[in-house]
N, C-alpha and C. Protein backbone atom coordinates (compact mmCIF):
# COMPACT_ATOMS: atom_id res chain seq x y z
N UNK A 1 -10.13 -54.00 40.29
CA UNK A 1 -11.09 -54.40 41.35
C UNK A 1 -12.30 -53.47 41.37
N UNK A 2 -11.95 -52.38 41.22
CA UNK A 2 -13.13 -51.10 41.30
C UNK A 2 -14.16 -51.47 39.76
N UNK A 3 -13.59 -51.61 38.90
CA UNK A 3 -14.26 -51.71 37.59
C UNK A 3 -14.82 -53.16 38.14
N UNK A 4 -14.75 -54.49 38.81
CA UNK A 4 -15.40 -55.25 38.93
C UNK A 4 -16.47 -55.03 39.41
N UNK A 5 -16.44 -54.24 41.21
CA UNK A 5 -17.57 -53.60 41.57
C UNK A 5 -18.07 -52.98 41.10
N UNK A 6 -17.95 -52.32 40.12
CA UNK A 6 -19.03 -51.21 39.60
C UNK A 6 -19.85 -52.14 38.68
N UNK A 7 -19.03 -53.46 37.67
CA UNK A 7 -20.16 -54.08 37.55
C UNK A 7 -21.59 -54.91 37.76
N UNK A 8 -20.87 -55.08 39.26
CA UNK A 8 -21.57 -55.87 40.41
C UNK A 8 -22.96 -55.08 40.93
N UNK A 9 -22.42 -53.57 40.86
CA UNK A 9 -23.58 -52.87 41.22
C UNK A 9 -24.13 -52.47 40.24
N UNK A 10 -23.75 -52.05 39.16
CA UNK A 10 -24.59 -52.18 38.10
C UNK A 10 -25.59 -52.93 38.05
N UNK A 11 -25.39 -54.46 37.68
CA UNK A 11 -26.20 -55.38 37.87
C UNK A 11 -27.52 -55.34 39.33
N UNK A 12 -27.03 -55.41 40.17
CA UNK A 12 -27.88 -54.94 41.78
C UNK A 12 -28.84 -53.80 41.45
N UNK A 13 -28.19 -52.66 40.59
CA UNK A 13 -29.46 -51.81 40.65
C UNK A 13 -30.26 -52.03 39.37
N UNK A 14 -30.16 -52.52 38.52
CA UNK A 14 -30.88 -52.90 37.56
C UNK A 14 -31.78 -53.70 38.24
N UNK A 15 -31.31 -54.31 38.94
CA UNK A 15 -32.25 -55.36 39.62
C UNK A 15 -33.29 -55.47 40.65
N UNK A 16 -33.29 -53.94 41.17
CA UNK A 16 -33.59 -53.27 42.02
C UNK A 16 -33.45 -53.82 43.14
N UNK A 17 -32.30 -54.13 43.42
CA UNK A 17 -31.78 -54.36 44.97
C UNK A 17 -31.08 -53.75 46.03
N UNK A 18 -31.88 -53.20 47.13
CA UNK A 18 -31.99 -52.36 48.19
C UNK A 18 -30.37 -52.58 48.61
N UNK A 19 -29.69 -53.47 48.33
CA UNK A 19 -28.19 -53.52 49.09
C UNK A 19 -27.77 -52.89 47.77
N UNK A 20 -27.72 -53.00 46.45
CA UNK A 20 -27.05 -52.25 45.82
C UNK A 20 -27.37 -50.45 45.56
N UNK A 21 -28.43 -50.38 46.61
CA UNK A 21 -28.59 -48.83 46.64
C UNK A 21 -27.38 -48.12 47.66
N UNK A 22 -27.81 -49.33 48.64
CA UNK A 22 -26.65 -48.56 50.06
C UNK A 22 -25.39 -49.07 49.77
N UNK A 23 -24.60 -49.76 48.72
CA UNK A 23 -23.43 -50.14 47.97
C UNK A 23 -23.31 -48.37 47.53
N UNK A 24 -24.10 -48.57 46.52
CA UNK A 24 -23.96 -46.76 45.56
C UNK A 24 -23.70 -45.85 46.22
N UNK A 25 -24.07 -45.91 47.27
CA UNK A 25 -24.26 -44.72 48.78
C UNK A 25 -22.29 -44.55 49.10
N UNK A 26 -22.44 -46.07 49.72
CA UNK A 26 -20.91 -46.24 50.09
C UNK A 26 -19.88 -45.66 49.27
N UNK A 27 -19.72 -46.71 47.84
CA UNK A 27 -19.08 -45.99 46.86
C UNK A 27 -18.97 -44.78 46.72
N UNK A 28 -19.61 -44.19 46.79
CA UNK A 28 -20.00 -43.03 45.35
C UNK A 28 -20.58 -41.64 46.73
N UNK A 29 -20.90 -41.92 48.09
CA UNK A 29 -21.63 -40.45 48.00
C UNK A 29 -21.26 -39.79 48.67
N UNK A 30 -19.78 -39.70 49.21
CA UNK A 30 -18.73 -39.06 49.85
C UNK A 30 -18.29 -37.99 48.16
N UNK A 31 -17.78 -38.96 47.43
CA UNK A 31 -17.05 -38.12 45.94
C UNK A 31 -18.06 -37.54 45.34
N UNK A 32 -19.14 -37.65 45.58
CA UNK A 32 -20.68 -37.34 44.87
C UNK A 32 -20.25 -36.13 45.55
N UNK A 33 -21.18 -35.88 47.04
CA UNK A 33 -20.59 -34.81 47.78
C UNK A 33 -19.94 -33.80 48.00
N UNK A 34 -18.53 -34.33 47.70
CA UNK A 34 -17.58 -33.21 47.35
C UNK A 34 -17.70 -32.34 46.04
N UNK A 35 -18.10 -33.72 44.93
CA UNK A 35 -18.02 -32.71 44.02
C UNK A 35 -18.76 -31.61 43.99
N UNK A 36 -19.99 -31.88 44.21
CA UNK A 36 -21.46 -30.83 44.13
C UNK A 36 -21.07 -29.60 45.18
N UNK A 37 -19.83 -29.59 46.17
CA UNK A 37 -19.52 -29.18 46.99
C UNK A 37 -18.73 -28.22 46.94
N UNK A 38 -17.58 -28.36 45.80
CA UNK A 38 -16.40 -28.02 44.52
C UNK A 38 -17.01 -26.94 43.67
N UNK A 39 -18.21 -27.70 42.97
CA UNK A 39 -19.07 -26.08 41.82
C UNK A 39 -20.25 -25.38 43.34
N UNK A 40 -20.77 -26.04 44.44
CA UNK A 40 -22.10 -25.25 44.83
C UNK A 40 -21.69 -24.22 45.56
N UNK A 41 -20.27 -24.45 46.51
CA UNK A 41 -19.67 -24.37 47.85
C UNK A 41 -20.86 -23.59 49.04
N UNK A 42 -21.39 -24.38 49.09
CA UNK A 42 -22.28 -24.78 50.10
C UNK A 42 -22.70 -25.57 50.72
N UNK A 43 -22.49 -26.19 51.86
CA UNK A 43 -22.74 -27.54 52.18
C UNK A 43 -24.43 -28.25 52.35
N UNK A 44 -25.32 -27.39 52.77
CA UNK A 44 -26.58 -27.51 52.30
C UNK A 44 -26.75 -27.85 51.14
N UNK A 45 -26.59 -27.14 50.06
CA UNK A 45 -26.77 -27.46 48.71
C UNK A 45 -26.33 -28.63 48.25
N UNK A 46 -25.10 -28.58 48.54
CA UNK A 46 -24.27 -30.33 48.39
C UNK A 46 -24.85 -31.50 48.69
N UNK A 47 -25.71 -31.67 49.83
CA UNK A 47 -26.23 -32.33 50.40
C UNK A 47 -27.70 -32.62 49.32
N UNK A 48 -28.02 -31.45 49.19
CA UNK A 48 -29.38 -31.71 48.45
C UNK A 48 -28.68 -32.50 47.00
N UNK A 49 -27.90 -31.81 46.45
CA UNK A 49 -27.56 -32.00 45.03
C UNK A 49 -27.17 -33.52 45.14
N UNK A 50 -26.10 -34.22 45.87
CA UNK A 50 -25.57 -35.52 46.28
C UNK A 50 -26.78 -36.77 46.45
N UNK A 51 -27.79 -36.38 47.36
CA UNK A 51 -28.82 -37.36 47.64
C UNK A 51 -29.49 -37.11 46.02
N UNK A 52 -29.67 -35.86 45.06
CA UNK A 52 -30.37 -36.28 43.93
C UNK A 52 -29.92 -37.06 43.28
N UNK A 53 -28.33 -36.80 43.24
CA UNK A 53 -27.78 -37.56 42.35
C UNK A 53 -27.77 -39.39 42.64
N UNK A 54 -27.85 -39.64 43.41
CA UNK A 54 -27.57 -40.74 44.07
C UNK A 54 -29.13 -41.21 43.75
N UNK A 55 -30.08 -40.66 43.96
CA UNK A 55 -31.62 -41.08 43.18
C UNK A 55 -31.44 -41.40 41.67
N UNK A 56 -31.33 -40.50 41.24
CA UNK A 56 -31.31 -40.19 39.57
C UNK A 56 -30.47 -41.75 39.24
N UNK A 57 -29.34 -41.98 39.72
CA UNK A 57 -28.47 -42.82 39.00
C UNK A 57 -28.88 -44.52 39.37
N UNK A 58 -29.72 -44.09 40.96
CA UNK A 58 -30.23 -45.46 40.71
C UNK A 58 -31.84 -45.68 39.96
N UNK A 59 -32.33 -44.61 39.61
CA UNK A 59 -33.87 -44.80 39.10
C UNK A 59 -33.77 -44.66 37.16
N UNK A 60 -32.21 -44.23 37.11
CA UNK A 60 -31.37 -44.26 35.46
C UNK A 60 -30.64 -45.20 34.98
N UNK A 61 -30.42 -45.90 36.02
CA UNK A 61 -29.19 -47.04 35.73
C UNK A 61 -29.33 -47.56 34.46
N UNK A 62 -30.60 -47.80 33.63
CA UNK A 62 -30.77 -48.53 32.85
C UNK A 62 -30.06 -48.04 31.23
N UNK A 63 -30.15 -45.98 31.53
CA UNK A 63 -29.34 -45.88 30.39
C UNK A 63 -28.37 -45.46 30.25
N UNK A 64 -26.90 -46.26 31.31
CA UNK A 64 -25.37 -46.63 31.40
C UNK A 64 -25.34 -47.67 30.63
N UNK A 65 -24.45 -46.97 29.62
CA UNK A 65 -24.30 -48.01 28.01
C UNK A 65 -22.92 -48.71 28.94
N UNK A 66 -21.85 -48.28 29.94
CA UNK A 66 -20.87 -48.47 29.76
C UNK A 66 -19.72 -48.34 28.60
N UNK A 67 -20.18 -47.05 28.06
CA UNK A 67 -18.87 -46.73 26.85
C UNK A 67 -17.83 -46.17 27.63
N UNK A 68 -18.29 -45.52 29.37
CA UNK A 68 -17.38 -45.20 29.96
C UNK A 68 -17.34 -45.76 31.12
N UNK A 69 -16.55 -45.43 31.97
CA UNK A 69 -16.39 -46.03 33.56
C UNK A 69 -17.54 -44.95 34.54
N UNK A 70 -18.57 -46.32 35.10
CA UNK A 70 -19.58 -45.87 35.67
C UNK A 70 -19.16 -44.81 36.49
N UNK A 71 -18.25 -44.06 37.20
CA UNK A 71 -17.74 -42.95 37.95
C UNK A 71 -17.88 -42.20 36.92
N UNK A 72 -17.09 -42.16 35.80
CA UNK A 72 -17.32 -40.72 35.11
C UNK A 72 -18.72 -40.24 35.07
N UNK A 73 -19.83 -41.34 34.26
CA UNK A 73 -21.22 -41.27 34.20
C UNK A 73 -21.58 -40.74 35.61
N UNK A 74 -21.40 -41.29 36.93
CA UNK A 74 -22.08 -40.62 38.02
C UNK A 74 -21.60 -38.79 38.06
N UNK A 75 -20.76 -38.92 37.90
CA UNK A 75 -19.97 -37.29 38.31
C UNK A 75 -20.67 -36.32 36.83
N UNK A 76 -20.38 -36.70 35.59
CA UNK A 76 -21.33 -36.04 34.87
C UNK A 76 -22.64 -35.99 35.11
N UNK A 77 -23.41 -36.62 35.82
CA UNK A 77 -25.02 -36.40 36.77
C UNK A 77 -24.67 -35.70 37.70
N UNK A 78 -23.75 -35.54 38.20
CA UNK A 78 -22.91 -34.50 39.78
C UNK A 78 -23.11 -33.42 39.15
N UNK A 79 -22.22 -33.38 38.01
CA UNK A 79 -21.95 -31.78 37.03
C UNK A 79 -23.24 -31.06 36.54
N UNK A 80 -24.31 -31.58 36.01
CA UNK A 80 -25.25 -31.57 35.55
C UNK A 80 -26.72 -30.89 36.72
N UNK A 81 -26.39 -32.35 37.51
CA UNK A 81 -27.63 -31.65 38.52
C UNK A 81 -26.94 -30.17 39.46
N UNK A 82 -25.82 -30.52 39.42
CA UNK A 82 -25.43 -29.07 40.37
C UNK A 82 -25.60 -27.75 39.54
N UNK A 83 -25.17 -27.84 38.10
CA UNK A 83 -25.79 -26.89 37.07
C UNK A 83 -26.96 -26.20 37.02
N UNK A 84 -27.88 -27.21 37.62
CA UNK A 84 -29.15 -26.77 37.12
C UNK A 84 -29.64 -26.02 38.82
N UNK A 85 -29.09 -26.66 39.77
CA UNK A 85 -29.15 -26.20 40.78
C UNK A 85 -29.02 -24.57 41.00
N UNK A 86 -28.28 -24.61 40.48
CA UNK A 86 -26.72 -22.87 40.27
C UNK A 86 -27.99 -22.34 39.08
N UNK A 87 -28.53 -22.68 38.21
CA UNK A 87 -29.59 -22.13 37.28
C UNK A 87 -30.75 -21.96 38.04
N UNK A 88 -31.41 -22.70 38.93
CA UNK A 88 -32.89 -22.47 39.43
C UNK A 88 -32.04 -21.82 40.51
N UNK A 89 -31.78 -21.40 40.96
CA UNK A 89 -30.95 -20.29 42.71
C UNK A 89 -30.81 -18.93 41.75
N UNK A 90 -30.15 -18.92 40.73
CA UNK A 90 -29.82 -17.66 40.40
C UNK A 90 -31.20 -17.41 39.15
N UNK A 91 -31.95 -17.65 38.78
CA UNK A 91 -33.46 -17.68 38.13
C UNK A 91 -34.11 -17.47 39.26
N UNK A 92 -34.27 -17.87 40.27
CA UNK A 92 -35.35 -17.61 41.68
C UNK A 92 -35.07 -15.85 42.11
N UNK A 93 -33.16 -15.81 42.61
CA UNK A 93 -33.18 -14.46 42.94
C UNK A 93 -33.20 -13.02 41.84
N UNK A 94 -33.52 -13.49 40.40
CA UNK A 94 -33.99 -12.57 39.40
C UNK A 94 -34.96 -12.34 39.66
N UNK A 95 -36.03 -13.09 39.86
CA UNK A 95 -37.31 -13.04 40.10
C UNK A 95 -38.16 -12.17 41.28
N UNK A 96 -37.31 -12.21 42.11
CA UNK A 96 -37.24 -11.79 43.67
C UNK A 96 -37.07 -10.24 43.54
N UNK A 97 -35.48 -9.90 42.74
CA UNK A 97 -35.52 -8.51 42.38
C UNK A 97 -36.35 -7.98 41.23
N UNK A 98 -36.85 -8.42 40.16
CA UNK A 98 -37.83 -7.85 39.28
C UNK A 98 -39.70 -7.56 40.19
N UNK A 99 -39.98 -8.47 40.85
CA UNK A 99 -40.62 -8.52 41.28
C UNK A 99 -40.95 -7.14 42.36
N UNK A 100 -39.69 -6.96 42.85
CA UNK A 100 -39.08 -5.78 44.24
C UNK A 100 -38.93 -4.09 43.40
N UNK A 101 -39.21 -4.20 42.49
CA UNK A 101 -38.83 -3.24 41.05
C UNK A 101 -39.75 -2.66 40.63
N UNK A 102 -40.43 -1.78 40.95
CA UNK A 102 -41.80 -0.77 39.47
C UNK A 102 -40.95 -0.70 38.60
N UNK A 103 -41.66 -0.32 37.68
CA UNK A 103 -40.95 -0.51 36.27
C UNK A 103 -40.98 1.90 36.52
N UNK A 104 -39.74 2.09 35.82
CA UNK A 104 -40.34 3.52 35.71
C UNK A 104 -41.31 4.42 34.81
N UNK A 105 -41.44 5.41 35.87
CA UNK A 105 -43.44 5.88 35.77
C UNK A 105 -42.56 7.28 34.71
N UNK A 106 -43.36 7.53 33.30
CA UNK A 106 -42.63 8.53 32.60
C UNK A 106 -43.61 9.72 33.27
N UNK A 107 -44.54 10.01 34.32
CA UNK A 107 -45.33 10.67 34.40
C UNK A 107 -44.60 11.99 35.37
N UNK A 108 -43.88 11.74 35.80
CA UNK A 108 -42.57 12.61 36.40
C UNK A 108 -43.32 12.57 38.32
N UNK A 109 -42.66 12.95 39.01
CA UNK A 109 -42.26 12.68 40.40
C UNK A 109 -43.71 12.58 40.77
N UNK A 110 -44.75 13.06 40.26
CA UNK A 110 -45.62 12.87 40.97
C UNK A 110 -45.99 11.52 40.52
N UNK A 111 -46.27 11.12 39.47
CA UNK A 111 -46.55 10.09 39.84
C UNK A 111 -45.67 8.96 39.96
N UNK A 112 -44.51 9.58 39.94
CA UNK A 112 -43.61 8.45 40.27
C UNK A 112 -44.49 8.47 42.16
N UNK A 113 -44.34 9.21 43.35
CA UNK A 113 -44.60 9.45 44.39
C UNK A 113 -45.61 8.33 44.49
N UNK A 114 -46.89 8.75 43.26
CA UNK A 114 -47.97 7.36 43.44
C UNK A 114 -47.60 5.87 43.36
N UNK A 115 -46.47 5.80 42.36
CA UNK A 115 -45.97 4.45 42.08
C UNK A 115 -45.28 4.06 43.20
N UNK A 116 -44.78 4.46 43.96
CA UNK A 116 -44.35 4.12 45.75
C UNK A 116 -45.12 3.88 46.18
N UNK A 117 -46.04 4.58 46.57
CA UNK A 117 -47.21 4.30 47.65
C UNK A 117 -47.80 2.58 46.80
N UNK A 118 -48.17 2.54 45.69
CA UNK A 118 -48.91 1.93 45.57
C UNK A 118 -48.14 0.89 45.85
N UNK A 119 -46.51 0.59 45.79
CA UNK A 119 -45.83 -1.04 45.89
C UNK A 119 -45.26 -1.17 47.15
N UNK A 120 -46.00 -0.31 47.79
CA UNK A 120 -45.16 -0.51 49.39
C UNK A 120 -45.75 -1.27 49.83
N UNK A 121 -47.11 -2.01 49.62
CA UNK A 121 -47.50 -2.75 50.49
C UNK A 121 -46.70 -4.65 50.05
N UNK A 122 -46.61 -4.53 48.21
CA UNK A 122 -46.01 -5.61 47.70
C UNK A 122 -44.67 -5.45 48.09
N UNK A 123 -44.08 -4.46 48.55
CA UNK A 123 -42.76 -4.66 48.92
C UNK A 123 -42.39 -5.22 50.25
N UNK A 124 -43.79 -4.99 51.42
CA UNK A 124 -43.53 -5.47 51.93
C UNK A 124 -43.72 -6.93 52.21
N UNK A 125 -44.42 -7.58 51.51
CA UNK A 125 -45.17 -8.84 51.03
C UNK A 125 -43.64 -9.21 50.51
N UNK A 126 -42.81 -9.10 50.24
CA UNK A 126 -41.76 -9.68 49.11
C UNK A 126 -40.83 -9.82 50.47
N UNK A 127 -40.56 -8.58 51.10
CA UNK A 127 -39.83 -8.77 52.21
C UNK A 127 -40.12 -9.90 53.38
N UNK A 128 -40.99 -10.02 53.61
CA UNK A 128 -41.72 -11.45 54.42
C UNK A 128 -41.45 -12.91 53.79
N UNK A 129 -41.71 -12.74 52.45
CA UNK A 129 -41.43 -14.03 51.96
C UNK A 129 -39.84 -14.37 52.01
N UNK A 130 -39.01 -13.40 51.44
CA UNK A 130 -37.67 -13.15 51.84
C UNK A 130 -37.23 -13.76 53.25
N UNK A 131 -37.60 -13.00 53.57
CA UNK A 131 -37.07 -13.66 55.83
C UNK A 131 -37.96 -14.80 56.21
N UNK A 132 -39.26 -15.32 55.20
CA UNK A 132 -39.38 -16.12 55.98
C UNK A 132 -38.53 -17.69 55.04
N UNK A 133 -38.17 -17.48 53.84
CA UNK A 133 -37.01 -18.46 53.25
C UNK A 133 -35.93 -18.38 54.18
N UNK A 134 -35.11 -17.18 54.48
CA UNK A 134 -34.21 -17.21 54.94
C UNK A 134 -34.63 -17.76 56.46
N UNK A 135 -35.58 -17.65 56.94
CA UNK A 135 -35.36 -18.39 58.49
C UNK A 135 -35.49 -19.97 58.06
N UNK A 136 -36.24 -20.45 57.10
CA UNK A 136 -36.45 -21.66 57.27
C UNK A 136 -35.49 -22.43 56.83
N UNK A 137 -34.46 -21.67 56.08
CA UNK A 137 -33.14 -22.38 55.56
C UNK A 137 -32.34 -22.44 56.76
N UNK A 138 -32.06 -21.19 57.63
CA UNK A 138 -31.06 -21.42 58.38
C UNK A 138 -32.02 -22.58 59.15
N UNK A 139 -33.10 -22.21 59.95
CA UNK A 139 -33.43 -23.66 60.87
C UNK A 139 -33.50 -25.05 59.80
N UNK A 140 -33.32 -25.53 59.30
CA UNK A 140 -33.03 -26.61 58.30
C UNK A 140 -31.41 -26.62 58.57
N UNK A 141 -30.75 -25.46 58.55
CA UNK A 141 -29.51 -26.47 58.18
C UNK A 141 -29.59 -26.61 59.79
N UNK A 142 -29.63 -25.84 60.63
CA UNK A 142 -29.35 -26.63 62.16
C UNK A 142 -29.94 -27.45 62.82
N UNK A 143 -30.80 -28.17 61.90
CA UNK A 143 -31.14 -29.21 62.51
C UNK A 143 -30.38 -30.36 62.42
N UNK A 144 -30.72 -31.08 63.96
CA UNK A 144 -29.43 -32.71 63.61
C UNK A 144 -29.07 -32.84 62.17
N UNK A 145 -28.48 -33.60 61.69
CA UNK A 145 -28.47 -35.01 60.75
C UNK A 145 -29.55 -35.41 60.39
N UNK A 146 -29.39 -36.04 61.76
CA UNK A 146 -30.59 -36.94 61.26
C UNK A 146 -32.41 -36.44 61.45
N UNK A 147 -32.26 -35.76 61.64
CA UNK A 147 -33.65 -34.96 61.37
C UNK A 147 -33.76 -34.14 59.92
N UNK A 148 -32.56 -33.25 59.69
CA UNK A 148 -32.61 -32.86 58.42
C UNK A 148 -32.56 -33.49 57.14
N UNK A 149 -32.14 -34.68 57.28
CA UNK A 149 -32.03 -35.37 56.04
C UNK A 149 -33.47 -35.72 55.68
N UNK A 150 -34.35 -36.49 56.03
CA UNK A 150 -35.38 -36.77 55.99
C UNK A 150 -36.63 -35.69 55.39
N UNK A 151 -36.60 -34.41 56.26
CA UNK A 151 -37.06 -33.14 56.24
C UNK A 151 -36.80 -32.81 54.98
N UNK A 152 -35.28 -32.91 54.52
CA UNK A 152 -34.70 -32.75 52.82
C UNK A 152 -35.50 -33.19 51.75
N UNK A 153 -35.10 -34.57 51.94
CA UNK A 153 -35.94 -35.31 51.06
C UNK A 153 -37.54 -35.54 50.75
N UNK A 154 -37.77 -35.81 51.66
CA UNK A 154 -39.38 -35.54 51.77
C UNK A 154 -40.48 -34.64 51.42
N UNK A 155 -39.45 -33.10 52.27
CA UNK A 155 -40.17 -32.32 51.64
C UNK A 155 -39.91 -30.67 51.04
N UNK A 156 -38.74 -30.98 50.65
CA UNK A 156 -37.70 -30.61 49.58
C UNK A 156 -38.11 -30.80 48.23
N UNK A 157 -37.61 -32.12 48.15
CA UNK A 157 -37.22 -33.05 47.32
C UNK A 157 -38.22 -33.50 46.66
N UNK A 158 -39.17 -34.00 47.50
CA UNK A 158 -40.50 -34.91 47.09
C UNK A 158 -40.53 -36.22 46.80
N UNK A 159 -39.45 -36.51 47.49
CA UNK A 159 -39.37 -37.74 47.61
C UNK A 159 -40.46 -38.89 48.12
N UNK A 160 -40.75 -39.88 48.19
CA UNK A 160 -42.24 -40.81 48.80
C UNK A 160 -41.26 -41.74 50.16
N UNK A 161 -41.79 -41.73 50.87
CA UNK A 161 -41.45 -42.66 52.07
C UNK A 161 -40.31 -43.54 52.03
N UNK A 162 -40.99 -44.15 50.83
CA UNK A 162 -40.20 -45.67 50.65
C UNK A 162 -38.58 -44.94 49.75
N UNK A 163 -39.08 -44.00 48.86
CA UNK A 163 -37.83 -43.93 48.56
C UNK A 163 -36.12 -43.53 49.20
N UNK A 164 -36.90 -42.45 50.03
CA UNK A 164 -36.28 -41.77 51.09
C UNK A 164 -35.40 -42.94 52.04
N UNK A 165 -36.60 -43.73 52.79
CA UNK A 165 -35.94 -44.75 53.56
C UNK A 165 -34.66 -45.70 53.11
N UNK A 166 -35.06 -45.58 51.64
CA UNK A 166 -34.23 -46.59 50.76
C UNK A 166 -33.12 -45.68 50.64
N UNK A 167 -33.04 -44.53 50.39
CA UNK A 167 -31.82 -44.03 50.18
C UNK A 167 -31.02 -43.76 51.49
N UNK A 168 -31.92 -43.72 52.53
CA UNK A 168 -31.18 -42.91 53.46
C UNK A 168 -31.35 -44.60 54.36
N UNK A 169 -31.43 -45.86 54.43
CA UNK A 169 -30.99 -46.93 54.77
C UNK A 169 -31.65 -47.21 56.16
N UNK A 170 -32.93 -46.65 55.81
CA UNK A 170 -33.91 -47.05 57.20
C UNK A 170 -35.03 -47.35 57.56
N UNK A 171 -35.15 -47.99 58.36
CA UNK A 171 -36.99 -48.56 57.95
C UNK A 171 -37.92 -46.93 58.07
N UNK A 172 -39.12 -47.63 56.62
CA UNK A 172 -40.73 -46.77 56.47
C UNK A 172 -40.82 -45.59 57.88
N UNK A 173 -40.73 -46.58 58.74
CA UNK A 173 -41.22 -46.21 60.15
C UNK A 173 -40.38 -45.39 61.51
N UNK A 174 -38.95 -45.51 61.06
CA UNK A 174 -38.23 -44.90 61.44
C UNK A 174 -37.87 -43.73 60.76
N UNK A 175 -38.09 -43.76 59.72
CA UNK A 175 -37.95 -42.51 58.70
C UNK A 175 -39.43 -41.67 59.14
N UNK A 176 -40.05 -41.97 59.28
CA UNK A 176 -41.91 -41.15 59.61
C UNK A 176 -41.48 -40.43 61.35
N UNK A 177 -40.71 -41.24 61.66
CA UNK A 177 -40.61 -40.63 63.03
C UNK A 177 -39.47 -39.80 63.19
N UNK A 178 -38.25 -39.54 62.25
CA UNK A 178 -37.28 -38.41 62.61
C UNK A 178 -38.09 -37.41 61.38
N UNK A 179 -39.09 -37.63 60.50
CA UNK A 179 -39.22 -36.44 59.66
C UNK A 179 -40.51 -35.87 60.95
N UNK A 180 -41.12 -36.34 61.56
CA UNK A 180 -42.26 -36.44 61.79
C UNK A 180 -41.34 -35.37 62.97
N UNK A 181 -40.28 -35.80 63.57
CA UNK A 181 -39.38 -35.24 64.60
C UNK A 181 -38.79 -33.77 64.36
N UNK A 182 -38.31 -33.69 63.18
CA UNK A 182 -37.83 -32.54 62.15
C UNK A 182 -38.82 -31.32 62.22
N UNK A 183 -39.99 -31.67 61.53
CA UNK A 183 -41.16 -30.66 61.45
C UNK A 183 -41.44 -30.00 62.25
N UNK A 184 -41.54 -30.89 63.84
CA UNK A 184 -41.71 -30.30 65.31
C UNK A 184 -40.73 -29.33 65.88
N UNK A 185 -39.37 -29.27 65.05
CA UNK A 185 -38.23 -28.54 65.47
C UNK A 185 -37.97 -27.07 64.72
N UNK A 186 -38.73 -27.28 63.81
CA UNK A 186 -38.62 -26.46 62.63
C UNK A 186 -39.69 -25.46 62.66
N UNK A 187 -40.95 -25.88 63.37
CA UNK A 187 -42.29 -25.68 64.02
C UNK A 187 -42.06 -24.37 65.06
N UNK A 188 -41.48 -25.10 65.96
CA UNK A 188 -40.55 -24.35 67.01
C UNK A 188 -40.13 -23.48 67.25
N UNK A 189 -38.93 -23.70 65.98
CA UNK A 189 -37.72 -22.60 65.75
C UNK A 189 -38.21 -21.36 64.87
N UNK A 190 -39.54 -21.66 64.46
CA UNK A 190 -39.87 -20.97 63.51
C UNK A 190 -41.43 -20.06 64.17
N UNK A 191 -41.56 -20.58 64.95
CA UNK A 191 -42.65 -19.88 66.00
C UNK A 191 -42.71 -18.45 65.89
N UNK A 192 -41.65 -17.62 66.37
CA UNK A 192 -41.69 -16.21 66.98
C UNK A 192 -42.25 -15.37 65.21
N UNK A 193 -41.30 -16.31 63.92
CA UNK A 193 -41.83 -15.56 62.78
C UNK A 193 -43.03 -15.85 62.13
N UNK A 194 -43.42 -16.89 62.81
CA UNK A 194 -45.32 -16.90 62.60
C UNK A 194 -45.77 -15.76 63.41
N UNK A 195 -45.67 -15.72 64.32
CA UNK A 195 -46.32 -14.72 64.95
C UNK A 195 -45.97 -13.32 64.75
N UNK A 196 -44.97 -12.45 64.23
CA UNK A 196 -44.40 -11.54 63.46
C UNK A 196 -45.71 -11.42 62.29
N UNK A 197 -45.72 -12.86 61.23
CA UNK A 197 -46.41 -12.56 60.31
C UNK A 197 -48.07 -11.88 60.74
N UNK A 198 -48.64 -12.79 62.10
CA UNK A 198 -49.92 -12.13 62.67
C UNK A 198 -49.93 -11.41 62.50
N UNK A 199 -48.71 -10.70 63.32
CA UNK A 199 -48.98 -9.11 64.22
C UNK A 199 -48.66 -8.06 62.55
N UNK A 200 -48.28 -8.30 61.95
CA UNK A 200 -47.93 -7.72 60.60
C UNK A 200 -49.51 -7.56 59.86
N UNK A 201 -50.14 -8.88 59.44
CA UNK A 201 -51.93 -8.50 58.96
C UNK A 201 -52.15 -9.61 60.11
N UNK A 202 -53.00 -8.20 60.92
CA UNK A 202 -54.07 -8.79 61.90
C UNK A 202 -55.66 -8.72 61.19
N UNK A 203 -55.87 -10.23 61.93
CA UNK A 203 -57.28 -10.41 61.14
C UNK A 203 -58.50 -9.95 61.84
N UNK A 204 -59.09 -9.44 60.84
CA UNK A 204 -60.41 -8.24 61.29
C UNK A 204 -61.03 -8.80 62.43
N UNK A 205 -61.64 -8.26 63.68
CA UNK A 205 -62.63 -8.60 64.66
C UNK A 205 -63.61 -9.52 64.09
């Protein structure tokens, strides 16, 4: 029965039909989910990785030869995008510490002394960018559901309106108004560390 449906939706998304997107959803994005959930163990991440996958396989459908059972094919796009996920997270925080790093000064303490002074101000520039990822992740994940999903995709993701709505099973216009809702919360929550950043470089008289 399952191998029937999967050909059924096969067919639907080739065809580009909006019920065989939210079919794929049904099927597939609970086990999608978990898996990305299994290698990320993070539920944020899962979430991001799950809705890609669930894009990818309907904007790919076309090159499922069927040599295997369309589940394996989705979960190897599970395995794959969560891979690369786990590669750009741990490539980002290399970057973060090389960046946080003088290289050492052979000129001995004194000028090592200068090589401090001079990266304290980029260190603290690194530290800001630092807390201000980390605030905007935690306010992202506490936002509703249904505000964060949208917020995800949109502008995460980069997803376009229509696609978003299509994946996430809601009209253009209702989707513009919980992302539109999201931003304002996030706006908010994120207030006191805008103003931190002011009071940090205040701008000249």
């Amino acid at each position: 029965m399952r191998l029937e449906a999967d050909r059924a939706l096969v067919v639907g998304l080739r065809a580009g039909e909006e019920v065989a997107v939210a079919e794929l959803a049904r099927l597939y994005g609970q086990k999608v989910f978990q898996l990305a959930f299994r290698y990320l163990k993070n539920r944020e991440d899962a979430e991001e990785v799950a809705q890609d996958v669930l894009l990818k396989v309907s904007h790919k459908i076309d090159a499922f030869r069927g040599d295997s059972a369309l589940s394996s094919w989705i979960y190897r796009i599970t395995f794959n995008t969560a891979m690369s996920h786990l590669r750009n997270a741990k490539a980002g925080r290399a970057v973060e510490v090389s960046d946080d790093r003088p290289d050492d000064d052979a000129s001995g303490e004194r000028g090592a002394r200068r090589e401090v002074a001079d990266w304290s101000s980029l260190a603290d520039e690194q530290m800001l960018r630092t807390q201000m990822r980390e605030s905007l992740a935690e306010a992202i994940r506490d936002l509703p559901a249904i505000y964060r999903a949208p917020v995800i995709l949109r502008d995460l993701q980069g997803l376009t309106t229509e696609e978003a709505s299509r994946l996430l099973r809601v009209k253009d216009q209702t989707l513009k108004s919980r992302l539109h809702r999201g931003r304002v919360i996030l706006r908010q929550r994120l207030a006191d560390f805008a103003t931190g950043l002011t009071l940090h470089h205040p701008l000249p008289a």
